[in-house]
PDB file of N, CA and C in Angstrom:
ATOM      1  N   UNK A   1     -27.046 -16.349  15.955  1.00  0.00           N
ATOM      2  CA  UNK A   1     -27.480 -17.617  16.513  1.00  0.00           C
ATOM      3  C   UNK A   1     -26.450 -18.054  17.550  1.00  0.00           C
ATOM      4  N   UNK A   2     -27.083 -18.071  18.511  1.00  0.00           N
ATOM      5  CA  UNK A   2     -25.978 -18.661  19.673  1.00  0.00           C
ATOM      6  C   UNK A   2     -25.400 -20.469  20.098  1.00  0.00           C
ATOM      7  N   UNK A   3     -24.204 -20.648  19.827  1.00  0.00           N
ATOM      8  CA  UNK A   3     -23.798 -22.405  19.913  1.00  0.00           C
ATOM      9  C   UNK A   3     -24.579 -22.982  21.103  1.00  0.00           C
ATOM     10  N   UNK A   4     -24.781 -23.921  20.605  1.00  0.00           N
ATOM     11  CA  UNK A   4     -25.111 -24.861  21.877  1.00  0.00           C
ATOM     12  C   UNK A   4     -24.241 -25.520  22.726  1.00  0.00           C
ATOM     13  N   UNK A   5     -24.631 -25.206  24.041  1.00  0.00           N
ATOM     14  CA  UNK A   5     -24.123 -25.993  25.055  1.00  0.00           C
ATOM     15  C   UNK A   5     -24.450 -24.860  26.088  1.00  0.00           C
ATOM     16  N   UNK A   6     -23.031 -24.921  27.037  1.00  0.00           N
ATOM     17  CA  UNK A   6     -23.238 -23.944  28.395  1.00  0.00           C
ATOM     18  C   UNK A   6     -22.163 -22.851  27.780  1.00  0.00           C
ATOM     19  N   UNK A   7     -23.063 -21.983  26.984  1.00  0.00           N
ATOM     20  CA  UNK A   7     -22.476 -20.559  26.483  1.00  0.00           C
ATOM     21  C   UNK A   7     -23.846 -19.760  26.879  1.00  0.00           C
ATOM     22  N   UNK A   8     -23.223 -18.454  27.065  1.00  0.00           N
ATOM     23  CA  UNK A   8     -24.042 -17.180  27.372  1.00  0.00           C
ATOM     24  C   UNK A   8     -24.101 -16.566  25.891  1.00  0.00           C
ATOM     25  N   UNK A   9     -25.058 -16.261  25.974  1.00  0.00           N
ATOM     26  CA  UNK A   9     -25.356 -15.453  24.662  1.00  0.00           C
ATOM     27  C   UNK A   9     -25.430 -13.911  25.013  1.00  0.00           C
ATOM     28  N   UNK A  10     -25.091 -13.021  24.009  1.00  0.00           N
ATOM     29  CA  UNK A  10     -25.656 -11.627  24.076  1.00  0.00           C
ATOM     30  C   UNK A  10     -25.440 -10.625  22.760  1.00  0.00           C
ATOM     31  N   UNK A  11     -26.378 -10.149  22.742  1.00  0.00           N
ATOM     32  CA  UNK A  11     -26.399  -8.866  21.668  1.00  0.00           C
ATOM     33  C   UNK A  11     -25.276  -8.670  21.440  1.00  0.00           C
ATOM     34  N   UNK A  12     -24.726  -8.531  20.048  1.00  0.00           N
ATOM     35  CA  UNK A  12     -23.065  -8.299  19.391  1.00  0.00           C
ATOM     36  C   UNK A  12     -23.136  -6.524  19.381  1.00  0.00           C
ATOM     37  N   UNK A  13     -22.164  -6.447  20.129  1.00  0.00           N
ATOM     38  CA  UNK A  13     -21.348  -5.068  20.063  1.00  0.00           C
ATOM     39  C   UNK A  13     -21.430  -4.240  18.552  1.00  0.00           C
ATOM     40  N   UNK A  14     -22.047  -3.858  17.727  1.00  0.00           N
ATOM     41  CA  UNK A  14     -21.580  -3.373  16.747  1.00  0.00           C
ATOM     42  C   UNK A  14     -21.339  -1.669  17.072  1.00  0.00           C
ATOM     43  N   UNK A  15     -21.106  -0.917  18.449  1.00  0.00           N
ATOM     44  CA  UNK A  15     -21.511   0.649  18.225  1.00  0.00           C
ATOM     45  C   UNK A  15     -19.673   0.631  17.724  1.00  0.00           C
ATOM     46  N   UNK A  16     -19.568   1.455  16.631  1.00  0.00           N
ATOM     47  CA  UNK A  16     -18.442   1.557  16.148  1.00  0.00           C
ATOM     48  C   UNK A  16     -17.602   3.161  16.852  1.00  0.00           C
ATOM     49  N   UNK A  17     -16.969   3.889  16.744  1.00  0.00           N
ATOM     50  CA  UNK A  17     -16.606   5.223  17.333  1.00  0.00           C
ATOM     51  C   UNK A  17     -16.214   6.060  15.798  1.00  0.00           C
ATOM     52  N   UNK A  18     -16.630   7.088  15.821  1.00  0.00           N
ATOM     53  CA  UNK A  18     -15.951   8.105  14.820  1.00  0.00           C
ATOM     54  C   UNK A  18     -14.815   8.783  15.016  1.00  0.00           C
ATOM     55  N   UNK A  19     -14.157   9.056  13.702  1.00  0.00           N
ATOM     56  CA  UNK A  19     -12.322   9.610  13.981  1.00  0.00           C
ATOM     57  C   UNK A  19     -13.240  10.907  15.205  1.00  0.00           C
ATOM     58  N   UNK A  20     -14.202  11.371  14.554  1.00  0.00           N
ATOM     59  CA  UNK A  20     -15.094  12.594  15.864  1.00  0.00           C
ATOM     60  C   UNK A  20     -15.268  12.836  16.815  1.00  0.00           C
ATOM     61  N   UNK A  21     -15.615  11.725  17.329  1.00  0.00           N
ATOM     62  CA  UNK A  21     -16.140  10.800  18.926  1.00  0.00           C
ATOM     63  C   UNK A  21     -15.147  11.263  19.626  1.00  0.00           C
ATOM     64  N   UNK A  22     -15.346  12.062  20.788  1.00  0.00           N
ATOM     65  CA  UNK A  22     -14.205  12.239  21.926  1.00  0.00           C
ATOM     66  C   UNK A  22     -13.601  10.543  22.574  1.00  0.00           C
ATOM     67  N   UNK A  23     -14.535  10.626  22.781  1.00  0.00           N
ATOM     68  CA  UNK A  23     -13.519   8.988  23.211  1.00  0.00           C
ATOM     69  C   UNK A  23     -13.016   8.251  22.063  1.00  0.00           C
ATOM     70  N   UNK A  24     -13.211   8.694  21.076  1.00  0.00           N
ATOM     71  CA  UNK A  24     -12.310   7.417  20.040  1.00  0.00           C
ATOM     72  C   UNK A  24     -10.706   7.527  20.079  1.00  0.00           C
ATOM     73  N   UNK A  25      -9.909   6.761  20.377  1.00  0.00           N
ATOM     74  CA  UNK A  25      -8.564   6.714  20.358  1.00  0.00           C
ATOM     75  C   UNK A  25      -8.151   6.802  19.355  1.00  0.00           C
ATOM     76  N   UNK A  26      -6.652   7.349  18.890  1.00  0.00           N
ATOM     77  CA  UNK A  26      -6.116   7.482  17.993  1.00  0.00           C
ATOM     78  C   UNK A  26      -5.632   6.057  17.088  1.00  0.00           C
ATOM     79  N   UNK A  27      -5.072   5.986  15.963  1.00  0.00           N
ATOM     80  CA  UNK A  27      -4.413   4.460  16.068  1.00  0.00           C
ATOM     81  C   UNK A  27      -2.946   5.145  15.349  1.00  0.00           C
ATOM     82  N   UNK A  28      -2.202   4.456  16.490  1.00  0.00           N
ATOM     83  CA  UNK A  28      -0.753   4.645  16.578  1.00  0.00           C
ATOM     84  C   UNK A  28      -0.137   4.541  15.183  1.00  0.00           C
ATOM     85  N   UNK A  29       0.852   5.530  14.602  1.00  0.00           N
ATOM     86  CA  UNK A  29       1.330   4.836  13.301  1.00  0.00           C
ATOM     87  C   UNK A  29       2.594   4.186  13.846  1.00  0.00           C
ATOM     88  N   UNK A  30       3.250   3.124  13.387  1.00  0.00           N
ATOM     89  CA  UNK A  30       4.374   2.380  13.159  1.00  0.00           C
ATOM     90  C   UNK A  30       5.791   3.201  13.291  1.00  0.00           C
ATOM     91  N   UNK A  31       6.271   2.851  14.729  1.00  0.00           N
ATOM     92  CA  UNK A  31       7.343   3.758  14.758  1.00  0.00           C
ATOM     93  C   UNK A  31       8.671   3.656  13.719  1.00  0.00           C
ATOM     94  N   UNK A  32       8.586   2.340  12.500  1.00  0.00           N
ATOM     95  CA  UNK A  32       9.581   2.985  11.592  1.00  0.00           C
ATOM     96  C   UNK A  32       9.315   3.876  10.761  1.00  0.00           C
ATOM     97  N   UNK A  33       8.138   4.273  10.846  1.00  0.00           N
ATOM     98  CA  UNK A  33       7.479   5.395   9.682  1.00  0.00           C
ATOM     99  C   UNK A  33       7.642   7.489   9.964  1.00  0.00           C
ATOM    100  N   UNK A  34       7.815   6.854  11.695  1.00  0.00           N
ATOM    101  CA  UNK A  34       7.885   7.959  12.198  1.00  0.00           C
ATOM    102  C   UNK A  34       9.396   8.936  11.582  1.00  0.00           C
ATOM    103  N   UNK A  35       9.273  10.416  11.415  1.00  0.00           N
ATOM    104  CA  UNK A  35      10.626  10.809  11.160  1.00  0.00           C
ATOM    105  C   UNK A  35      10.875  11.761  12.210  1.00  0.00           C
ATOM    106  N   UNK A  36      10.166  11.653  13.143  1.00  0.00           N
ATOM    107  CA  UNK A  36      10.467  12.684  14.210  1.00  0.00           C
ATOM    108  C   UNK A  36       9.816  12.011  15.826  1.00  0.00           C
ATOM    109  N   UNK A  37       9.991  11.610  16.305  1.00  0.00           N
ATOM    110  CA  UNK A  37       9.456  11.103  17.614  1.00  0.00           C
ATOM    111  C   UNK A  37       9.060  12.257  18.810  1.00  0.00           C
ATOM    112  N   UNK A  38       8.182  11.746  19.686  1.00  0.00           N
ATOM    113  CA  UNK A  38       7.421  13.016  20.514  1.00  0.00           C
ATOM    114  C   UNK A  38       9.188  13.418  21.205  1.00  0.00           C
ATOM    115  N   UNK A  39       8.601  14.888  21.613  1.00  0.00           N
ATOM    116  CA  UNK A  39       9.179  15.386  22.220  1.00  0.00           C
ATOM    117  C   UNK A  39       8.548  16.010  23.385  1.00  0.00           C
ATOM    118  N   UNK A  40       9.057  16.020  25.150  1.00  0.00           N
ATOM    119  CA  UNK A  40       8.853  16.566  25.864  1.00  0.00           C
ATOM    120  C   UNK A  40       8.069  18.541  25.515  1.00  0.00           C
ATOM    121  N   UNK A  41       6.969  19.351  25.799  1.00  0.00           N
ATOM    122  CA  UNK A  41       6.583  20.483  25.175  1.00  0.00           C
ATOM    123  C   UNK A  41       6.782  20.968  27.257  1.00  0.00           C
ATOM    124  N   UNK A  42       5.766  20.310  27.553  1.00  0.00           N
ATOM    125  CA  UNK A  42       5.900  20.652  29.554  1.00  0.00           C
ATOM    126  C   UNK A  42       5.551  19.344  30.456  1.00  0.00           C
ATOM    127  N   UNK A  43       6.779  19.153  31.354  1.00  0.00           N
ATOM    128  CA  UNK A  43       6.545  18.048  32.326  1.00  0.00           C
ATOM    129  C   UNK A  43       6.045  17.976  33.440  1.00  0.00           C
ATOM    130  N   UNK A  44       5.982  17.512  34.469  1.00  0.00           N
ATOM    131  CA  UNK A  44       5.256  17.442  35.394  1.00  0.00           C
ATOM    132  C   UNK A  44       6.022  16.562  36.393  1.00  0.00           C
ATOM    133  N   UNK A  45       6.278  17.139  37.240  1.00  0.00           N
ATOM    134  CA  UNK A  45       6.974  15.906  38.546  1.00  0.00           C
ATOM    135  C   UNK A  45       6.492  15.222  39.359  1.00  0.00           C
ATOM    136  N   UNK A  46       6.382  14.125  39.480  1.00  0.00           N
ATOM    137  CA  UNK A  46       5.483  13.264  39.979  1.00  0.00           C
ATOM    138  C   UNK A  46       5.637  13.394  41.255  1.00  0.00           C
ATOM    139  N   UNK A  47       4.902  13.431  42.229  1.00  0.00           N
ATOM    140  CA  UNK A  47       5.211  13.547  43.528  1.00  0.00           C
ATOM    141  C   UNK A  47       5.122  12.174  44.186  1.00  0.00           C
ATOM    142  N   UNK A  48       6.726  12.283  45.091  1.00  0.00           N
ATOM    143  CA  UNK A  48       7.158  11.536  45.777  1.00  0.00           C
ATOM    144  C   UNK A  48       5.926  10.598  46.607  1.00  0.00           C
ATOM    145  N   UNK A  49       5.570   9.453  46.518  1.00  0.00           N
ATOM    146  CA  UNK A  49       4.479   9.209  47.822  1.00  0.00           C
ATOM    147  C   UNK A  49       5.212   9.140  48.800  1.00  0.00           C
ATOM    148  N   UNK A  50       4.406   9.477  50.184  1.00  0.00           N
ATOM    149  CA  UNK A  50       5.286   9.653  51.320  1.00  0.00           C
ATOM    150  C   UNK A  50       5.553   8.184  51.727  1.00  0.00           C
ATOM    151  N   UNK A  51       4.853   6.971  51.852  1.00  0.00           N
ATOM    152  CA  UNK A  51       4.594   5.654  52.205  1.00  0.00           C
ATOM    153  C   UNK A  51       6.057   5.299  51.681  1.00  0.00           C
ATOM    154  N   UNK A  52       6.379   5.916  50.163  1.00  0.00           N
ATOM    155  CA  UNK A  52       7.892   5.156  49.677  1.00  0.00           C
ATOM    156  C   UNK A  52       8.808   5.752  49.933  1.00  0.00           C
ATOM    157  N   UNK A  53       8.530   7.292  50.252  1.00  0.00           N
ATOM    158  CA  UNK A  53       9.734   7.703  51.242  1.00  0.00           C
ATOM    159  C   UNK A  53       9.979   7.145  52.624  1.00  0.00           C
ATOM    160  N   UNK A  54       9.140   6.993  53.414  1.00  0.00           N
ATOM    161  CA  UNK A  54       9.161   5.845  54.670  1.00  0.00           C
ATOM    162  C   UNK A  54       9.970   4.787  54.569  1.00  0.00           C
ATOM    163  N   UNK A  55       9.578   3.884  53.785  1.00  0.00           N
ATOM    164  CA  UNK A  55      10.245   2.816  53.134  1.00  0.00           C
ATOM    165  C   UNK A  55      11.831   2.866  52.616  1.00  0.00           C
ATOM    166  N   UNK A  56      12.164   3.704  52.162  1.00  0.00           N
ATOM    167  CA  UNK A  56      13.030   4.193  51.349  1.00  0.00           C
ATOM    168  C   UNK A  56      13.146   3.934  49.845  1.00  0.00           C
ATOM    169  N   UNK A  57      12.201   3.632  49.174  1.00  0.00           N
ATOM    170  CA  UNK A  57      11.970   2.951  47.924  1.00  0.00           C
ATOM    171  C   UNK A  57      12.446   4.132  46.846  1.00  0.00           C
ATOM    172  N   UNK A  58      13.814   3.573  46.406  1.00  0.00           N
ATOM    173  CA  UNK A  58      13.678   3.904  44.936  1.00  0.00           C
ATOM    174  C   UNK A  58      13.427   3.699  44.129  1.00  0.00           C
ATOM    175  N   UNK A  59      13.505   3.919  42.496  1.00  0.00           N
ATOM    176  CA  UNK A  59      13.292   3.360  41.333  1.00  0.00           C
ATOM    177  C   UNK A  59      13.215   4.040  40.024  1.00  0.00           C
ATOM    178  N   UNK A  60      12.885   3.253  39.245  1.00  0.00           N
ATOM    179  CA  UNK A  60      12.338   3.654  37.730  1.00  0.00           C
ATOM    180  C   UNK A  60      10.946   3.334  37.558  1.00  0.00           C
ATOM    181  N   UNK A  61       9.961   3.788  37.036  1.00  0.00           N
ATOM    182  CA  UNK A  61       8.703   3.208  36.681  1.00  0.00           C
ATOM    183  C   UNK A  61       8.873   3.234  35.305  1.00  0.00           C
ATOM    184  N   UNK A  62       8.341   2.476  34.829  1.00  0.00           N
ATOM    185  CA  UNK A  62       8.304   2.539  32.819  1.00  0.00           C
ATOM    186  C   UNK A  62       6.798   2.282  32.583  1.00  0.00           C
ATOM    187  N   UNK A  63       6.416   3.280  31.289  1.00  0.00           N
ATOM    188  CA  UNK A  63       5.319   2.962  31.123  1.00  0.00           C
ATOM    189  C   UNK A  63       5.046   3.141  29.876  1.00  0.00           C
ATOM    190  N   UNK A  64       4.081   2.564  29.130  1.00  0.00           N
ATOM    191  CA  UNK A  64       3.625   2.618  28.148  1.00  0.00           C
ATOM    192  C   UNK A  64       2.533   3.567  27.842  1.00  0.00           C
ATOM    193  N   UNK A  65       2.916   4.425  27.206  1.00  0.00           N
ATOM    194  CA  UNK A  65       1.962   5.863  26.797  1.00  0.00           C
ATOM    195  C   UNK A  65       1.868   5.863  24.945  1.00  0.00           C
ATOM    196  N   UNK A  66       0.312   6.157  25.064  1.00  0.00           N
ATOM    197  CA  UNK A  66      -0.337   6.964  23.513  1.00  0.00           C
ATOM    198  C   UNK A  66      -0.152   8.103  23.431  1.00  0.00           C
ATOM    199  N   UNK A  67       0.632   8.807  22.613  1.00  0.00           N
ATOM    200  CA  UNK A  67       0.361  10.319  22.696  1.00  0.00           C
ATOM    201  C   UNK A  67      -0.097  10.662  21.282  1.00  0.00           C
ATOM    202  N   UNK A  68      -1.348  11.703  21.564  1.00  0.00           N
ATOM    203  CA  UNK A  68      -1.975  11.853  20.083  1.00  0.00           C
ATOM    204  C   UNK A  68      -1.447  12.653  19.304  1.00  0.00           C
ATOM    205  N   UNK A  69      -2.001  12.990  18.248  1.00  0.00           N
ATOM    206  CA  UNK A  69      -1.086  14.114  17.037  1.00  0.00           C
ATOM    207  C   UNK A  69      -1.270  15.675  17.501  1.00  0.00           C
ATOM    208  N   UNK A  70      -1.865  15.730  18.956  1.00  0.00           N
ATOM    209  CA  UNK A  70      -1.878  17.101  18.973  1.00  0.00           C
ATOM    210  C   UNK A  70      -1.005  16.783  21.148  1.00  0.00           C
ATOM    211  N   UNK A  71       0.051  15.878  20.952  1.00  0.00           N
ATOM    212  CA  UNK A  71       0.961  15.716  22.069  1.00  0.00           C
ATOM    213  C   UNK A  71       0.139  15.746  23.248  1.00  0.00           C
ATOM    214  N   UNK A  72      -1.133  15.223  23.660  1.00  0.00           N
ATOM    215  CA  UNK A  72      -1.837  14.775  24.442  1.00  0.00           C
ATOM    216  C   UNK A  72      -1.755  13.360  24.886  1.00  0.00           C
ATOM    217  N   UNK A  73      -1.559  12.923  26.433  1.00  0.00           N
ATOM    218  CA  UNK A  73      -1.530  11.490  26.383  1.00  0.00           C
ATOM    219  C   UNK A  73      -2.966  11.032  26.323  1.00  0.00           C
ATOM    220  N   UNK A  74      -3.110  10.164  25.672  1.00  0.00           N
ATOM    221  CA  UNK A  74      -4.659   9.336  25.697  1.00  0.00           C
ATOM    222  C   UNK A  74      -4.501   8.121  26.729  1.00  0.00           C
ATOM    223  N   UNK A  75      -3.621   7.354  26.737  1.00  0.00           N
ATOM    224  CA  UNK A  75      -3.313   6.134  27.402  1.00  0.00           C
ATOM    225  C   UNK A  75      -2.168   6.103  27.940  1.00  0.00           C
ATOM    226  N   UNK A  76      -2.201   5.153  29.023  1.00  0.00           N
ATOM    227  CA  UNK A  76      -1.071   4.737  29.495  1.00  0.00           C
ATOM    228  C   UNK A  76      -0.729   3.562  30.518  1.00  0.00           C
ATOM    229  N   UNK A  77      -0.209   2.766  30.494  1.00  0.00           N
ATOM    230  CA  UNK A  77      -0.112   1.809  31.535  1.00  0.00           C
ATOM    231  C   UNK A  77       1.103   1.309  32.152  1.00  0.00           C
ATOM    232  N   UNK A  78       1.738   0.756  33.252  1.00  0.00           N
ATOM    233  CA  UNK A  78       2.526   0.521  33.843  1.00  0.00           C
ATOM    234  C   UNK A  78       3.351  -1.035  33.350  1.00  0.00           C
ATOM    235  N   UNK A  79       4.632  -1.033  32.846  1.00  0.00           N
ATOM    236  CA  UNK A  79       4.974  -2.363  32.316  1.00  0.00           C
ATOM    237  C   UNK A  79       5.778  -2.623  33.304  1.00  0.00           C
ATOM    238  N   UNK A  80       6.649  -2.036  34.035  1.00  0.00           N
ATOM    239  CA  UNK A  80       7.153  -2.103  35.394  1.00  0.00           C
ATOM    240  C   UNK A  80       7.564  -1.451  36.361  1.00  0.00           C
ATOM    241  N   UNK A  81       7.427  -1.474  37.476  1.00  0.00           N
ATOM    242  CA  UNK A  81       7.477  -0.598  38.793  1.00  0.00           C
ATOM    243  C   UNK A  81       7.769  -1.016  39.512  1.00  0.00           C
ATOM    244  N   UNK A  82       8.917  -0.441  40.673  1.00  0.00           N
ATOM    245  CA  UNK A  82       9.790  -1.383  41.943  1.00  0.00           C
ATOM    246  C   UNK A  82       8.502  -1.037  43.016  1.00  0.00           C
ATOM    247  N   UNK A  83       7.269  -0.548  42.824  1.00  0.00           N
ATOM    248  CA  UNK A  83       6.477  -0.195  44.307  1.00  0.00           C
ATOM    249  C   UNK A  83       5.210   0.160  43.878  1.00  0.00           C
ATOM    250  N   UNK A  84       3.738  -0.467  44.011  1.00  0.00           N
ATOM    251  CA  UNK A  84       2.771   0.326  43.697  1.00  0.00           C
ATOM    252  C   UNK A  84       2.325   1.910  44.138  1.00  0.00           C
ATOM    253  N   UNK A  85       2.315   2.279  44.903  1.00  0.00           N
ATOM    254  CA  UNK A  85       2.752   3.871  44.918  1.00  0.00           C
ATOM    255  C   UNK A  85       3.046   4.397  44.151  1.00  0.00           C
ATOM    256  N   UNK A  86       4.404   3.987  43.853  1.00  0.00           N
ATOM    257  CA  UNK A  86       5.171   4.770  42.695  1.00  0.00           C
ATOM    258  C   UNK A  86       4.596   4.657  41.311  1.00  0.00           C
ATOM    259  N   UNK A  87       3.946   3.665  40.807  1.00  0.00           N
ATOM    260  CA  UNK A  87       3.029   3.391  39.825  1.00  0.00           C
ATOM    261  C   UNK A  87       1.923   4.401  39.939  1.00  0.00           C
ATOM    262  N   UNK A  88       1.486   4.372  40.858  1.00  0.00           N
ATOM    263  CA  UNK A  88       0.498   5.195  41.269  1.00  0.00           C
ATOM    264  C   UNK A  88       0.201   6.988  41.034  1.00  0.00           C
ATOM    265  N   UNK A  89       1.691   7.561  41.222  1.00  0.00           N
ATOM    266  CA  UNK A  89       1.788   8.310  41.359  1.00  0.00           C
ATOM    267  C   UNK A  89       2.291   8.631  39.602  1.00  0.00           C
ATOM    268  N   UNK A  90       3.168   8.103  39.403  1.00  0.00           N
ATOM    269  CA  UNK A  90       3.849   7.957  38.050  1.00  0.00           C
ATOM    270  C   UNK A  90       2.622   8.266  36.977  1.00  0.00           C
ATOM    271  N   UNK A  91       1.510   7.678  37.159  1.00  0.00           N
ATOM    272  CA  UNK A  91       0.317   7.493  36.546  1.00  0.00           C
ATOM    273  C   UNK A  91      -1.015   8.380  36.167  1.00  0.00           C
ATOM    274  N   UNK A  92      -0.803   8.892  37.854  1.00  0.00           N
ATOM    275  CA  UNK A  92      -1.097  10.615  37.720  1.00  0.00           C
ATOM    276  C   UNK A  92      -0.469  11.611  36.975  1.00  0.00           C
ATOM    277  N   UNK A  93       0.592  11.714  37.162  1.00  0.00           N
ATOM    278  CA  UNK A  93       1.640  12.457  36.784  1.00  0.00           C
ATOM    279  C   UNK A  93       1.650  12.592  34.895  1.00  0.00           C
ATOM    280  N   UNK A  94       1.580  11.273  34.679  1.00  0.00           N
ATOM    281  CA  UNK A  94       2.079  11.359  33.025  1.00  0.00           C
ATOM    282  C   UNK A  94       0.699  11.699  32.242  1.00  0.00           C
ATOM    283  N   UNK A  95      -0.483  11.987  32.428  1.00  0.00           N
ATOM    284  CA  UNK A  95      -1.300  12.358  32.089  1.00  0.00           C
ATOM    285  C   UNK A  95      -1.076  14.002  31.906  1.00  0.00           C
ATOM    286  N   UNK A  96      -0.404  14.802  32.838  1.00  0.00           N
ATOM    287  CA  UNK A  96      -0.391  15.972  32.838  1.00  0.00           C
ATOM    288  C   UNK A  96       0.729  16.448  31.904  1.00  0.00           C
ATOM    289  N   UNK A  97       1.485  15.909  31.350  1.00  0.00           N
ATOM    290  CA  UNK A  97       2.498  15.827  30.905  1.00  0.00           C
ATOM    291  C   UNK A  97       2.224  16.736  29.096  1.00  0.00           C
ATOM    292  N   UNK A  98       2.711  17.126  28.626  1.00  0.00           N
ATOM    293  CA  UNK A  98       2.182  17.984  27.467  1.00  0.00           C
ATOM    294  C   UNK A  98       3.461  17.654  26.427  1.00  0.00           C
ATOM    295  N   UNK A  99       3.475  17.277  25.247  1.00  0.00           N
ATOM    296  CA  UNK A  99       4.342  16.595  24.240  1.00  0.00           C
ATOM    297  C   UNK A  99       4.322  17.198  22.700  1.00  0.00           C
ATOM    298  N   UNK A 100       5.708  17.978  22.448  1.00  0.00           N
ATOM    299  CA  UNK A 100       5.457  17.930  20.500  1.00  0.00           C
ATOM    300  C   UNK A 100       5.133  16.751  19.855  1.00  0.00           C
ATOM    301  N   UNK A 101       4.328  16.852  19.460  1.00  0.00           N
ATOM    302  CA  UNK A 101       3.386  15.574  18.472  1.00  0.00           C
ATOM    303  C   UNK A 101       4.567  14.373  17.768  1.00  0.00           C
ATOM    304  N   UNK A 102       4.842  13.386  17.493  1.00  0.00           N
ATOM    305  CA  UNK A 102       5.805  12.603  16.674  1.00  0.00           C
ATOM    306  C   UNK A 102       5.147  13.291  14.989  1.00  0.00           C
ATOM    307  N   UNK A 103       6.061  12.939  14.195  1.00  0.00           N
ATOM    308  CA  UNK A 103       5.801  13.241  12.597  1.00  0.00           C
ATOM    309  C   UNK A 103       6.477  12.693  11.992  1.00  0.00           C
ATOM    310  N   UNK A 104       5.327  12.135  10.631  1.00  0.00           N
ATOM    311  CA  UNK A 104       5.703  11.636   9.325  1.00  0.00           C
ATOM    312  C   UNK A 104       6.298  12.637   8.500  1.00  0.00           C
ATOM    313  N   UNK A 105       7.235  13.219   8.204  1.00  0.00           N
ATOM    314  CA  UNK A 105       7.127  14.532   6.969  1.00  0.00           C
ATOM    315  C   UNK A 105       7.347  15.578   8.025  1.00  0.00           C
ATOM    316  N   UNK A 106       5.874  16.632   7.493  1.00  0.00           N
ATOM    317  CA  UNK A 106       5.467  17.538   7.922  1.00  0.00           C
ATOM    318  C   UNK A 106       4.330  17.617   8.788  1.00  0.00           C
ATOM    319  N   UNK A 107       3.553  16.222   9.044  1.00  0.00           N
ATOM    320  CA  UNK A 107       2.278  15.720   9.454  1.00  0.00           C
ATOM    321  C   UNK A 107       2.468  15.191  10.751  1.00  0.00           C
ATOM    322  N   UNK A 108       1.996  15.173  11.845  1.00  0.00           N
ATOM    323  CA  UNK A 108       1.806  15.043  13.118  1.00  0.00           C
ATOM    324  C   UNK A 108       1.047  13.752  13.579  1.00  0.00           C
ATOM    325  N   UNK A 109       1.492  12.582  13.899  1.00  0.00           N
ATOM    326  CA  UNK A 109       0.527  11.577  14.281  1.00  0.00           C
ATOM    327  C   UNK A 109       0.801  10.831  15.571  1.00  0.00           C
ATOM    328  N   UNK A 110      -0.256   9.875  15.732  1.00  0.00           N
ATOM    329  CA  UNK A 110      -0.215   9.137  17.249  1.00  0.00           C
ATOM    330  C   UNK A 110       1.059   8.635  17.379  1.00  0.00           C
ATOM    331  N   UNK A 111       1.434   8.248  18.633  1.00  0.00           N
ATOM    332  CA  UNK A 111       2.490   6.972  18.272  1.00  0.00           C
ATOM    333  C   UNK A 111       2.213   6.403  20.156  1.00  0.00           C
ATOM    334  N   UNK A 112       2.828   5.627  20.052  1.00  0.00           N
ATOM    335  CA  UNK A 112       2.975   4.781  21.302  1.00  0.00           C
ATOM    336  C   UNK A 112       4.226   4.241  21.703  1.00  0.00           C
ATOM    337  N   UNK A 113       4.815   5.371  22.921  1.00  0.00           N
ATOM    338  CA  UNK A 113       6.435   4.829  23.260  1.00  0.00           C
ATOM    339  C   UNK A 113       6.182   4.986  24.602  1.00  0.00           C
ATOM    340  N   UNK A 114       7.543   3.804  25.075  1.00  0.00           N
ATOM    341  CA  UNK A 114       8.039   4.018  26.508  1.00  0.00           C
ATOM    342  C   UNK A 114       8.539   4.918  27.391  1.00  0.00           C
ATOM    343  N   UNK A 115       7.800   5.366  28.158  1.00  0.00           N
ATOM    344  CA  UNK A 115       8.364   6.282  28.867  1.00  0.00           C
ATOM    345  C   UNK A 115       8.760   6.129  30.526  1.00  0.00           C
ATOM    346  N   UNK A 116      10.059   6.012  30.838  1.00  0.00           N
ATOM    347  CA  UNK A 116      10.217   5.918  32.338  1.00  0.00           C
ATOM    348  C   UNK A 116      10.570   7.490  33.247  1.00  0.00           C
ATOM    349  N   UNK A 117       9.615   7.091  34.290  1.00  0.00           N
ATOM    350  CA  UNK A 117       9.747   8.579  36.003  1.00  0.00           C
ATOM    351  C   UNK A 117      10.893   7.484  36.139  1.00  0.00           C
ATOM    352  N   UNK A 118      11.703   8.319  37.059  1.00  0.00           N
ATOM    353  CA  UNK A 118      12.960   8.214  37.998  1.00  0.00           C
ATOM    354  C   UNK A 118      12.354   8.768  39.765  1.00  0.00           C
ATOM    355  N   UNK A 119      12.192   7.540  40.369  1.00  0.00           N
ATOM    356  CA  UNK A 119      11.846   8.201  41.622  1.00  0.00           C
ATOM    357  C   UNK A 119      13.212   8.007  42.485  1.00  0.00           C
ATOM    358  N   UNK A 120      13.949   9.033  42.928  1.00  0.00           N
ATOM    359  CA  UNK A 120      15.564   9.277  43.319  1.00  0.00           C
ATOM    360  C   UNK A 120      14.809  10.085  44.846  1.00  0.00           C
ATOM    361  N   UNK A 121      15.568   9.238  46.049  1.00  0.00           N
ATOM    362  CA  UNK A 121      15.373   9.780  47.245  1.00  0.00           C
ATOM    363  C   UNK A 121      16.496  11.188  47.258  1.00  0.00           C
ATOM    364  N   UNK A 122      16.324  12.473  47.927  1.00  0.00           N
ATOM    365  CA  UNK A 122      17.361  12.985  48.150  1.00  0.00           C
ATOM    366  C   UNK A 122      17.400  13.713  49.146  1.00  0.00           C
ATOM    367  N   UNK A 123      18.595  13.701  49.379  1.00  0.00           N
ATOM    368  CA  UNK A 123      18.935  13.970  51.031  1.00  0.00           C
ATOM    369  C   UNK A 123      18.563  15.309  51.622  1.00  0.00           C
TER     370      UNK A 123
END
């Protein structure tokens, strides 16, 4: 039943996702639980944009990444960046990125940590 006044109404969302479902995201366990945190498996170097080499823009980008129990990133987003470019690129980049899984024990699960690119001009 929809409130009265000047509200929009619409059909409630119930499609739920299965642990199955390719798109269903993982849910992160609690990094004090973790006894092993991801580890780098193969990286990827983000390429320089040329616009911030022009510029001369250095920096750090930091970002917030999901990586699942089989060291895949699922997510990721930018919490800060000295240049959109560099976000940009940073963003591409950490997707390709390949990770030993974090672990409870002997068991392999999601987790969600910070990760910063270093964009360093060099001569």
């Amino acid at each position: 039943q929809a409130k009265k006044g000047n509200t929009i109404s619409k059909k409630v969302d119930d499609k739920v996702l299965k642990k199955s479902d390719e798109d269903s995201l993982p849910v992160p366990e609690e990094e004090f639980l973790v006894t092993s945190m991801p580890r780098i498996k193969e990286e990827f170097r983000a390429p320089y944009p040329t616009d911030a080499k022009k510029k001369g823009l250095e920096g750090k980008v930091i970002l917030e990444i999901l990586i699942d129990e089989y060291g895949k990133v699922r997510t990721a987003k930018i919490l800060s960046s000295p240049d959109e470019s560099l976000s940009e690129s940073a963003l591409d980049s950490i997707y390709k990125f390949k990770f030993h899984p974090a672990q409870i024990g002997e068991r392999s699960v999601a987790v969600v940590i910070r990760y910063g690119i270093n964009f360093i001009l060099e001569n």
